[in-house]
Protein backbone atom coordinates (compact mmCIF):
# COMPACT_ATOMS: atom_id res chain seq x y z
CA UNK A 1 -177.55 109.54 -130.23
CA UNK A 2 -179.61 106.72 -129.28
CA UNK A 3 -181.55 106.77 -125.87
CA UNK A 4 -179.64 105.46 -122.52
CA UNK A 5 -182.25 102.98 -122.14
CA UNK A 6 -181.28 101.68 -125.55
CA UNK A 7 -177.94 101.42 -124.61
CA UNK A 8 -178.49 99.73 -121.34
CA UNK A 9 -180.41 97.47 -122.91
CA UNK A 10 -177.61 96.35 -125.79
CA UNK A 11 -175.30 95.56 -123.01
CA UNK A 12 -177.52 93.66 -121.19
CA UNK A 13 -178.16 91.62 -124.43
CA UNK A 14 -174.14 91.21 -125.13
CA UNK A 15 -173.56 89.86 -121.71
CA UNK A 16 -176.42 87.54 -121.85
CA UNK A 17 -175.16 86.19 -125.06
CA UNK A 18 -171.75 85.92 -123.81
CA UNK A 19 -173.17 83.79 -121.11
CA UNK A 20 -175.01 82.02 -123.23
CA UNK A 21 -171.48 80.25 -125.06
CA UNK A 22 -171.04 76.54 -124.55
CA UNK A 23 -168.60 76.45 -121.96
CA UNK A 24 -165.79 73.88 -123.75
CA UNK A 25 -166.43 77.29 -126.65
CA UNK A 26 -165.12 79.39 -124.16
CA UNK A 27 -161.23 80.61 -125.34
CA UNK A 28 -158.88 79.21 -122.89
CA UNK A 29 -155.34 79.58 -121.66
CA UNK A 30 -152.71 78.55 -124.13
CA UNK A 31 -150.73 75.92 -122.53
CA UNK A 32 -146.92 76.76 -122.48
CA UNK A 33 -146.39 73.05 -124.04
CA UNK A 34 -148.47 70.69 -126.38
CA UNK A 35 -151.00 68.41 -124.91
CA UNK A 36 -151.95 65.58 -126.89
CA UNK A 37 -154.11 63.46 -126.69
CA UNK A 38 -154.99 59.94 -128.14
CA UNK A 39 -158.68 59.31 -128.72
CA UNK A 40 -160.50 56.31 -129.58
CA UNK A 41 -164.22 56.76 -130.10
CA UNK A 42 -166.23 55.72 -127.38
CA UNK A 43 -169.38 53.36 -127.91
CA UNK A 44 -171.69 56.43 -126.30
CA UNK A 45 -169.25 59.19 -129.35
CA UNK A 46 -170.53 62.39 -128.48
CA UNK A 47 -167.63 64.18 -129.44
CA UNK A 48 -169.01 67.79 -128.77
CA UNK A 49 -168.73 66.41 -125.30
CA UNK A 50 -164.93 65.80 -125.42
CA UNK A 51 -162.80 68.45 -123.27
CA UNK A 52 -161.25 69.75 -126.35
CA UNK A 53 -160.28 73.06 -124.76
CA UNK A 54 -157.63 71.43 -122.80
CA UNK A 55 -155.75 69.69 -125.61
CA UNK A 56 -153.64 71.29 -128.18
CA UNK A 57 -153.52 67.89 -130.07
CA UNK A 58 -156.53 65.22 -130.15
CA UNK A 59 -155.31 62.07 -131.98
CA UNK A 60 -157.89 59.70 -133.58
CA UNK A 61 -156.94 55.83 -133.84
CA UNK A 62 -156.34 53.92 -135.63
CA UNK A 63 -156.20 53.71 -139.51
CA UNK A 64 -153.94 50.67 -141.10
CA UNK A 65 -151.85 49.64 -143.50
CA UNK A 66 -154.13 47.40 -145.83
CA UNK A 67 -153.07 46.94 -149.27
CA UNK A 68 -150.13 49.54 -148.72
CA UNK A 69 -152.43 52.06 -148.30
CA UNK A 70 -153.62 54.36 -145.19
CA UNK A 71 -157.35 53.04 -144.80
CA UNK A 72 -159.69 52.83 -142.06
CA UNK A 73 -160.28 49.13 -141.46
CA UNK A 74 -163.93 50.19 -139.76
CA UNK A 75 -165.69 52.18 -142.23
CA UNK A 76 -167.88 53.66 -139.13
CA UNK A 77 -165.11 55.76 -138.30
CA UNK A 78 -165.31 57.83 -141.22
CA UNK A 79 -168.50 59.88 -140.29
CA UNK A 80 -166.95 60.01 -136.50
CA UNK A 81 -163.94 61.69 -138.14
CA UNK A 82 -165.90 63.78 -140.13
CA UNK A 83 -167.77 64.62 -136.48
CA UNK A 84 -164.33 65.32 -134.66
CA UNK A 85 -162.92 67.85 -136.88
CA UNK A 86 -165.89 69.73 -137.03
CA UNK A 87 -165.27 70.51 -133.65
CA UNK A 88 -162.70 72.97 -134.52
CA UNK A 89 -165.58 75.44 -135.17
CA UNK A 90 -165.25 75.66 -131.38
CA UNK A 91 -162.24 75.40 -130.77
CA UNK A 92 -159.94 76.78 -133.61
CA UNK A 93 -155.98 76.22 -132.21
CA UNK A 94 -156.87 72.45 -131.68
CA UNK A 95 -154.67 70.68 -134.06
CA UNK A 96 -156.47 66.99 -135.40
CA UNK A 97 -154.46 64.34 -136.43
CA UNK A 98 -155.04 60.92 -137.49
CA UNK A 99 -152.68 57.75 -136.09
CA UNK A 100 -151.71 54.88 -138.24
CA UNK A 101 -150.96 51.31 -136.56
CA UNK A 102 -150.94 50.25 -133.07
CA UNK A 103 -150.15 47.49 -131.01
CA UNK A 104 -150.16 44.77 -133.16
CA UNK A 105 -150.80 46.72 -136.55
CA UNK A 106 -148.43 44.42 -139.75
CA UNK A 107 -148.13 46.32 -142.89
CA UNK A 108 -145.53 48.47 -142.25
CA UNK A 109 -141.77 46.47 -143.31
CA UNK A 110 -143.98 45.16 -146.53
CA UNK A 111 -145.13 48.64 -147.63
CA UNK A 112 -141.79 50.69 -146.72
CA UNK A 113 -139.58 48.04 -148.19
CA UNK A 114 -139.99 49.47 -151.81
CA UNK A 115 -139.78 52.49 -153.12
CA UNK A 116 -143.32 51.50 -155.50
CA UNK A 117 -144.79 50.75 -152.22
CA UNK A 118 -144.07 53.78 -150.12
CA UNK A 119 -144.98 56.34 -152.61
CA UNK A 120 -148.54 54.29 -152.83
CA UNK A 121 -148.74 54.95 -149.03
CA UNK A 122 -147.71 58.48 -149.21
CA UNK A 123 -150.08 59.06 -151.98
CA UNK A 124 -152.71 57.51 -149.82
CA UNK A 125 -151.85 59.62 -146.76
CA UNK A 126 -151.93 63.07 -148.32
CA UNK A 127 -155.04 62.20 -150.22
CA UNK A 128 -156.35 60.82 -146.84
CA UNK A 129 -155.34 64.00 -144.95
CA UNK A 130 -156.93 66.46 -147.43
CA UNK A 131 -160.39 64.31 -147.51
CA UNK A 132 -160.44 65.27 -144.13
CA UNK A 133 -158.98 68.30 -143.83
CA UNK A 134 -156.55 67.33 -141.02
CA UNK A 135 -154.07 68.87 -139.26
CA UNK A 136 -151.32 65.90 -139.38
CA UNK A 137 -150.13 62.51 -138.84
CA UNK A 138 -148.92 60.07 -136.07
CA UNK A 139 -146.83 57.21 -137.53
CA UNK A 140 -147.35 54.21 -134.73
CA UNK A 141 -144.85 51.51 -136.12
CA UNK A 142 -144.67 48.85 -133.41
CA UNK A 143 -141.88 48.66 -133.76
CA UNK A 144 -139.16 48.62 -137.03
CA UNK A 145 -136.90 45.60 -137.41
CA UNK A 146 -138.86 44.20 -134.24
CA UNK A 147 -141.16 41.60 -134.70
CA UNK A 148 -143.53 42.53 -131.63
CA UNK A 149 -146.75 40.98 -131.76
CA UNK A 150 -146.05 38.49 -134.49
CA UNK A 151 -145.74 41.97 -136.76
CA UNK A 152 -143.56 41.68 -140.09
CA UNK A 153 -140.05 42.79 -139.38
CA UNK A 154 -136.56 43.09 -141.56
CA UNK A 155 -133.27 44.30 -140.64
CA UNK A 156 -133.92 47.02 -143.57
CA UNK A 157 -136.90 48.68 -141.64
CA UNK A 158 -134.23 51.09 -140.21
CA UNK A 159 -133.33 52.66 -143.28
CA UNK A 160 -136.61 52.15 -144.65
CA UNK A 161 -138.27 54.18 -141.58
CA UNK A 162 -135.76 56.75 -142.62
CA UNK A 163 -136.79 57.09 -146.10
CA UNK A 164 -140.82 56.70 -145.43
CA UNK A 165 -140.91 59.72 -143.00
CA UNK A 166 -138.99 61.36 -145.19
CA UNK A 167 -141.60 60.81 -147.74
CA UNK A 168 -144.17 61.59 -145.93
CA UNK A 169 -142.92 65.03 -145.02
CA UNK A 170 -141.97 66.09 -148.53
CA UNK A 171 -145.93 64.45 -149.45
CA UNK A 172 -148.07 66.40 -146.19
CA UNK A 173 -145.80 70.04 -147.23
CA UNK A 174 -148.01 69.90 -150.57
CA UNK A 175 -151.07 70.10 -148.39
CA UNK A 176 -152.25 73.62 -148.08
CA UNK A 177 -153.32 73.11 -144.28
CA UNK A 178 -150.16 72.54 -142.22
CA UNK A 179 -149.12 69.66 -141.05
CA UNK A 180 -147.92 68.00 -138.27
CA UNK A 181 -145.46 64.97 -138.43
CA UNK A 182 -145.68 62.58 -135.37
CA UNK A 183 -144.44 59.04 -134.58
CA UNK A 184 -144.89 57.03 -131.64
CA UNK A 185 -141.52 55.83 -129.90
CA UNK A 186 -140.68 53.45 -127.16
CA UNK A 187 -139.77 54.10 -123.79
CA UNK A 188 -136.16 52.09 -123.55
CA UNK A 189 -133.10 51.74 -125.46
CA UNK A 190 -133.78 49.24 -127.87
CA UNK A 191 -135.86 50.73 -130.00
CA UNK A 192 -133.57 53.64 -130.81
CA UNK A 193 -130.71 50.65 -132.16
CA UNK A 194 -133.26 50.13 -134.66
CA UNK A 195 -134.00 53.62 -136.20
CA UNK A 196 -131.99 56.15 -137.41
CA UNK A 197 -132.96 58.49 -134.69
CA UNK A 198 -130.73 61.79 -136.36
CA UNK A 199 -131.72 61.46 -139.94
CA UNK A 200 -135.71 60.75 -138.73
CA UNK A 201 -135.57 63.48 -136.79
CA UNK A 202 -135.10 66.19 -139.41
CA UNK A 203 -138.56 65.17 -141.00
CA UNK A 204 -140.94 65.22 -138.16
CA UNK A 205 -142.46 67.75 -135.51
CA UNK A 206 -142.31 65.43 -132.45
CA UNK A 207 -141.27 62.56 -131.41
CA UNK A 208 -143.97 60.85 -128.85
CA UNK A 209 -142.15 58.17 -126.29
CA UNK A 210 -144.81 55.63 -125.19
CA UNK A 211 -143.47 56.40 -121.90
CA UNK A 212 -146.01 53.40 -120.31
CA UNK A 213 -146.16 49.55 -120.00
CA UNK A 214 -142.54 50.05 -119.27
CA UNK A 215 -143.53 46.81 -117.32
CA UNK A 216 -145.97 44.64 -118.76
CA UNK A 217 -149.16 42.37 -117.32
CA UNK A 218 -147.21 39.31 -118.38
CA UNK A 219 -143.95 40.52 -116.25
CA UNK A 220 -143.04 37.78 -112.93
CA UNK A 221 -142.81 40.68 -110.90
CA UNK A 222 -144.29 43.88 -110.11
CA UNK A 223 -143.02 47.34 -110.88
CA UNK A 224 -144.38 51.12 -112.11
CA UNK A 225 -145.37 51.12 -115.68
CA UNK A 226 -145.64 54.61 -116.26
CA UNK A 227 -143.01 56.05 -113.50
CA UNK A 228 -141.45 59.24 -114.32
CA UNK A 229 -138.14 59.16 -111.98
CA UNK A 230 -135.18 58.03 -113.14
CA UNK A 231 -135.03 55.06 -111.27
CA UNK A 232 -131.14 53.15 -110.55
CA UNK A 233 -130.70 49.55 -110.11
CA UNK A 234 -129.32 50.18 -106.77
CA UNK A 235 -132.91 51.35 -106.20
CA UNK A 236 -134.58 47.84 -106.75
CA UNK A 237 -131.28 45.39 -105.51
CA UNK A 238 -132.81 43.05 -103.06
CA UNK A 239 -135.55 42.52 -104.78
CA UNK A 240 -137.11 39.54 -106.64
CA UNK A 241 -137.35 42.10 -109.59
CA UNK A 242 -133.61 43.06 -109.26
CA UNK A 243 -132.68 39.50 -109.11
CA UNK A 244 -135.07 38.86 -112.26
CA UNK A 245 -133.55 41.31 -114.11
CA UNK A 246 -129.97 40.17 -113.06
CA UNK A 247 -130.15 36.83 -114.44
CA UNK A 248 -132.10 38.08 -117.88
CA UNK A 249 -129.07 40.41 -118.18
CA UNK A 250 -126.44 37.27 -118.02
CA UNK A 251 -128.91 34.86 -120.02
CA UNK A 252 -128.49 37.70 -122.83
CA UNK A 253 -124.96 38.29 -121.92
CA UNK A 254 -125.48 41.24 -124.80
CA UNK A 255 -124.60 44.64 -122.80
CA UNK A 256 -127.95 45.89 -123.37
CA UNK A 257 -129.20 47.50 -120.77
CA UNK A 258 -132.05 45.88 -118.85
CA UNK A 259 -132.43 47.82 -115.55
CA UNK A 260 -135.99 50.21 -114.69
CA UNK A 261 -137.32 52.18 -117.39
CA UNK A 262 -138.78 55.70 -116.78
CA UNK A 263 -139.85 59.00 -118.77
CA UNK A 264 -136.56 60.79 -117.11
CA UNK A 265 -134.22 57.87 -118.34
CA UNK A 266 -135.36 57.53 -121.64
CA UNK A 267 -135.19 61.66 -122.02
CA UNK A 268 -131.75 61.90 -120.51
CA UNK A 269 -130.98 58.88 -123.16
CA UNK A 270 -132.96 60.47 -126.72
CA UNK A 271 -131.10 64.36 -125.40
CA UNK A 272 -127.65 62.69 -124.92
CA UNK A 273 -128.05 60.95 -128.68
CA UNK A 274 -128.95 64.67 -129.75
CA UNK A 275 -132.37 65.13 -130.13
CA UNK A 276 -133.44 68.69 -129.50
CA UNK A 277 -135.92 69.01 -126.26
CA UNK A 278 -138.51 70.84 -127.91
CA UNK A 279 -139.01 67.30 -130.55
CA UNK A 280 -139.22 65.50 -127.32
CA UNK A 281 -143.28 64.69 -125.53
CA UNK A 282 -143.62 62.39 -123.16
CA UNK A 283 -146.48 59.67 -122.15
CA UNK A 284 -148.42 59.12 -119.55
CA UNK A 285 -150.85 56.49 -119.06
CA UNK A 286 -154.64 56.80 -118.50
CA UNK A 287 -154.97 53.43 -117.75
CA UNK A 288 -153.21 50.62 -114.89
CA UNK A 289 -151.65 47.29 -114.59
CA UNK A 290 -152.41 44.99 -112.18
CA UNK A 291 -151.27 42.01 -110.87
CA UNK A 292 -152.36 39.56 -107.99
CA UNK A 293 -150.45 36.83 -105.85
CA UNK A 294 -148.26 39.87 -104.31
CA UNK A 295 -146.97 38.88 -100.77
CA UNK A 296 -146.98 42.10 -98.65
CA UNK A 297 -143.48 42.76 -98.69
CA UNK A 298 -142.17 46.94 -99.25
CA UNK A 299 -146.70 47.13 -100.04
CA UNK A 300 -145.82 44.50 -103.57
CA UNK A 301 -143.78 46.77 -105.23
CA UNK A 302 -141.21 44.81 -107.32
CA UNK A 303 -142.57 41.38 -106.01
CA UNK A 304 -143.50 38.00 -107.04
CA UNK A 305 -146.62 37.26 -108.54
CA UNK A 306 -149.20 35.15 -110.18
CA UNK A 307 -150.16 36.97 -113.29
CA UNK A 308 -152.17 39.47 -114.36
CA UNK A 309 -155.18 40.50 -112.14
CA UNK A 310 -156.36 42.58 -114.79
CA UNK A 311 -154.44 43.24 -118.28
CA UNK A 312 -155.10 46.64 -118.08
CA UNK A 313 -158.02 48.93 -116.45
CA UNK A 314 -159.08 52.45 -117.63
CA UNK A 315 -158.37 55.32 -115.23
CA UNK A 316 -162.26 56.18 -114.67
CA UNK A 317 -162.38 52.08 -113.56
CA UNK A 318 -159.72 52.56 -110.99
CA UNK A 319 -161.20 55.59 -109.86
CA UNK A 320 -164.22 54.41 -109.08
CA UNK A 321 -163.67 50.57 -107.99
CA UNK A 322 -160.29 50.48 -106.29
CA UNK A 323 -159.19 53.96 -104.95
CA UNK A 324 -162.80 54.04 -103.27
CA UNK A 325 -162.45 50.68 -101.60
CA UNK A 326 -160.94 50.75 -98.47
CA UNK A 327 -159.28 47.48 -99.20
CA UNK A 328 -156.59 49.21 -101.88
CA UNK A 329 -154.34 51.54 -99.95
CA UNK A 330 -152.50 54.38 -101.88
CA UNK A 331 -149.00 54.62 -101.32
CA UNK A 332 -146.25 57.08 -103.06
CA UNK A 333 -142.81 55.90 -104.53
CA UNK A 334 -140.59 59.39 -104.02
CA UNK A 335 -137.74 57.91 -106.61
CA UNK A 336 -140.25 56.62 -109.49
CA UNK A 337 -142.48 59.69 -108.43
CA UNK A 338 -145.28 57.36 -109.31
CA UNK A 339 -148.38 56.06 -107.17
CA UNK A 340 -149.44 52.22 -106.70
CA UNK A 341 -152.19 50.75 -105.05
CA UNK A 342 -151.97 47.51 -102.98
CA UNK A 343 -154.41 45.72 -101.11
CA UNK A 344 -153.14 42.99 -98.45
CA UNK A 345 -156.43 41.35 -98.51
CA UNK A 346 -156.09 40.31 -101.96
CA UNK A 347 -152.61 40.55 -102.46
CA UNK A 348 -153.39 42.63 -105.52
CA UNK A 349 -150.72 45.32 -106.85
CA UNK A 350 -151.96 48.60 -109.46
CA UNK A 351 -149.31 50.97 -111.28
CA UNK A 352 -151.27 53.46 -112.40
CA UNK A 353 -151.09 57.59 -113.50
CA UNK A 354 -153.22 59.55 -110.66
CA UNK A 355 -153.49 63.45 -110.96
CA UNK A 356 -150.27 63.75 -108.74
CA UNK A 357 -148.34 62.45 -111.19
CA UNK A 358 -149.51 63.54 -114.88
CA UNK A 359 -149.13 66.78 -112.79
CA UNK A 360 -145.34 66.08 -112.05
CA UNK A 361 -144.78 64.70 -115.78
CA UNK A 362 -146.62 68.01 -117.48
CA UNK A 363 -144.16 70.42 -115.20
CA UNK A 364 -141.09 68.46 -115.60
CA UNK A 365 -141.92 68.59 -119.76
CA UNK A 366 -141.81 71.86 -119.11
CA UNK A 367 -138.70 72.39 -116.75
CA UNK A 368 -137.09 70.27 -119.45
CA UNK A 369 -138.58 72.62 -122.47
CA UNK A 370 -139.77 69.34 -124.27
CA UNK A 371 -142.20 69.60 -126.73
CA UNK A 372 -145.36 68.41 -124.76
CA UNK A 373 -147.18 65.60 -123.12
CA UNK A 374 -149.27 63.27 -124.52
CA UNK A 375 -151.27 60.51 -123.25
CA UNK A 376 -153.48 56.99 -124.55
CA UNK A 377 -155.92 57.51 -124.22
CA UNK A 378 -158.68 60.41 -123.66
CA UNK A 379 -161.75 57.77 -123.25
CA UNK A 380 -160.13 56.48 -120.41
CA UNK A 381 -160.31 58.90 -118.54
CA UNK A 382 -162.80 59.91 -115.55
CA UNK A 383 -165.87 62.00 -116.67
CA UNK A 384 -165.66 64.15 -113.37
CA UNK A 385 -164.18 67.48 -112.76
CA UNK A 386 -160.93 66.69 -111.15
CA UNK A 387 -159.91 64.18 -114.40
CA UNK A 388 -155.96 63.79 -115.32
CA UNK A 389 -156.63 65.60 -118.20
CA UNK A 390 -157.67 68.50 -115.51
CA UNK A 391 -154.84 68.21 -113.57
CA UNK A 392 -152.37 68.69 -116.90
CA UNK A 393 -154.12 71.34 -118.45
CA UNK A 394 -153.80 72.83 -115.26
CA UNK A 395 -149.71 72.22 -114.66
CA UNK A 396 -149.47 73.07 -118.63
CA UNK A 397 -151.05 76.66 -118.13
CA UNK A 398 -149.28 77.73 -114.97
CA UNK A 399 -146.95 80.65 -115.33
């Protein structure tokens, strides 16, 4: 038997040591959903910095399709890739995953139109994935059969989305690490006419709806981009954005439906077609739209303007240059359950995500038993204490 002081002095050492461990290396809370997060390496890439311990999922975009393969267009990012996943030495249940496209990414009709052509891709992803030891991938096809952003686009992409993440599920399963099948979805109704939502969803973990720009910078009139309440049409008549959307719907005279987007409509929509909740994660938005030329009617909401103030600021911008000046007043919309900033003096309008309501979003995934949240994108957002990312990973944890 060893002396007391001995022993005293051993525990004294252990707790020193244990105070001693880098505080993101510190095991958390499991959160009772996934959190994802999309990451995009900032110009100051420290990612040992990154609040890792409150994500489930981290994200890193974007890779393309050049040449029908999965490549990195920037060849910088391979070393910060490399740095990333050797962060799970800290933090071992964080899943890393790698996204392919984007706004405005082409390559995708081309290389799923042939069966030569996807099995190139495949090939590319699971060698891809195993080079650096990943833990999955996020297909971000903007969108199939759609030509958005001047993107390539055939009436065949639905069937040909079918077969690719089909594909690409039988090609990850070979990898010894498991995988994780993602792909990025849009927030309204359209989309889903264009996939073959069933069949796609027997190959893939989650489905994430891009639950944000649900009105865009370029829109006539002002609205929530990121709102999570199911919001009506009788909830907007009277409105310059009502009327707007009244006369688009008898221009297109198609039966579509062209009324207010939100996370709860487009959930209520993807559960009715009969996707399971658990395949279902929701976006929020780190980032805001504004607009300016708003008269002061109901504080701009769904008015009139002149274009975009801004085409899009990061969260940590609008934290520290509009909800600090007294100029941009916060006000609360109960049936979007969304904030907006206006300020008279400027007639200037934000829709934005605030802590209030990534809180709402993370316990309503949860109410719901979706599969998660997820959000574009981490560097956006603040570098203090209370961040969104806080106030999720708190809502996410809470029993």
């Amino acid at each position: 038997m060893r002396p007391l002081h001995f022993t005293y002095v051993a525990i004294l050492l252990l707790l020193a040591s244990a105070f001693m461990i880098p505080k993101n290396a510190i095991p958390q809370k499991n959160p009772n959903i996934s959190v994802m997060a999309y990451y995009v390496p900032e110009k100051d890439y420290q990612p040992e910095k990154l609040p890792l311990h409150q994500l489930t999922h981290i994200i890193f975009s974007f890779t393309n399709v050049i040449d029908n393969q999965m490549q990195f267009r920037h060849a910088e990012n391979k070393e910060k890739l490399h740095q990333l996943v050797a962060q799970r030495k800290k933090h071992p249940n964080l899943k890393v995953m790698i996204a392919c496209g984007g706004w405005g990414a082409d390559g995708f009709s081309d290389m799923s139109h042939t069966p030569e052509n996807r099995k190139k891709f495949v090939e590319s992803v699971v060698a891809f994935n195993k080079k650096y030891d990943l833990d999955g991938l996020d297909m971000d096809w903007e969108y199939p059969a759609i030509p958005a952003a001047g993107t390539g686009a055939r009436p065949e992409d639905k069937q040909n989305f079918t077969l690719l993440m089909k594909e690409l599920r039988e090609g990850l399963n070979t990898l010894k690490r498991e995988q994780t099948l993602t792909f990025a979805s849009a927030g309204w109704k359209r989309y889903y006419e264009n996939i073959e939502l069933e069949k796609v969803m027997q190959y893939v973990d989650y489905m994430n709806i891009m639950t944000y720009d649900q009105v865009g910078s370029n829109s006539p009139f002002t609205g929530h981009h990121t709102p999570l309440g199911f919001i009506n049409e009788k909830d907007i008549a009277g409105t310059p954005a009502a009327e707007f959307l009244e006369d688009w719907k008898k221009k297109r005279n198609d039966g579509r439906d062209y009324g207010p987007r939100s996370a709860e409509k487009i959930v209520s929509y993807c559960l009715e077609q009969g996707v399971k909740p658990e395949q279902l994660v929701i976006g929020s938005a780190f980032y805001g739209r504004a607009w300016k030329g708003v008269p002061p009617k109901s504080n701009g909401l769904y008015q009139t303007n002149s274009g975009a103030h801004i085409g899009w600021s990061a969260y940590q911008q609008i934290r520290n240059e509009f909800e600090s000046d007294q100029n941009y007043v916060r006000y609360w919309d109960p049936i979007a359950k969304a904030p907006y900033l206006y300020n008279a003096k400027d007639s200037i309008f934000i829709s934005y995500d605030d802590t209030v309501s990534v809180r709402l979003k993370t316990e309503y995934a949860i109410k719901k038993k979706l599969g998660g949240i997820m959000f574009w994108q981490l560097g956006n957002d603040t570098k203090e204490e209370n961040s969104l990312l806080k106030s999720m990973y708190d809502a996410s944890i809470k029993e």
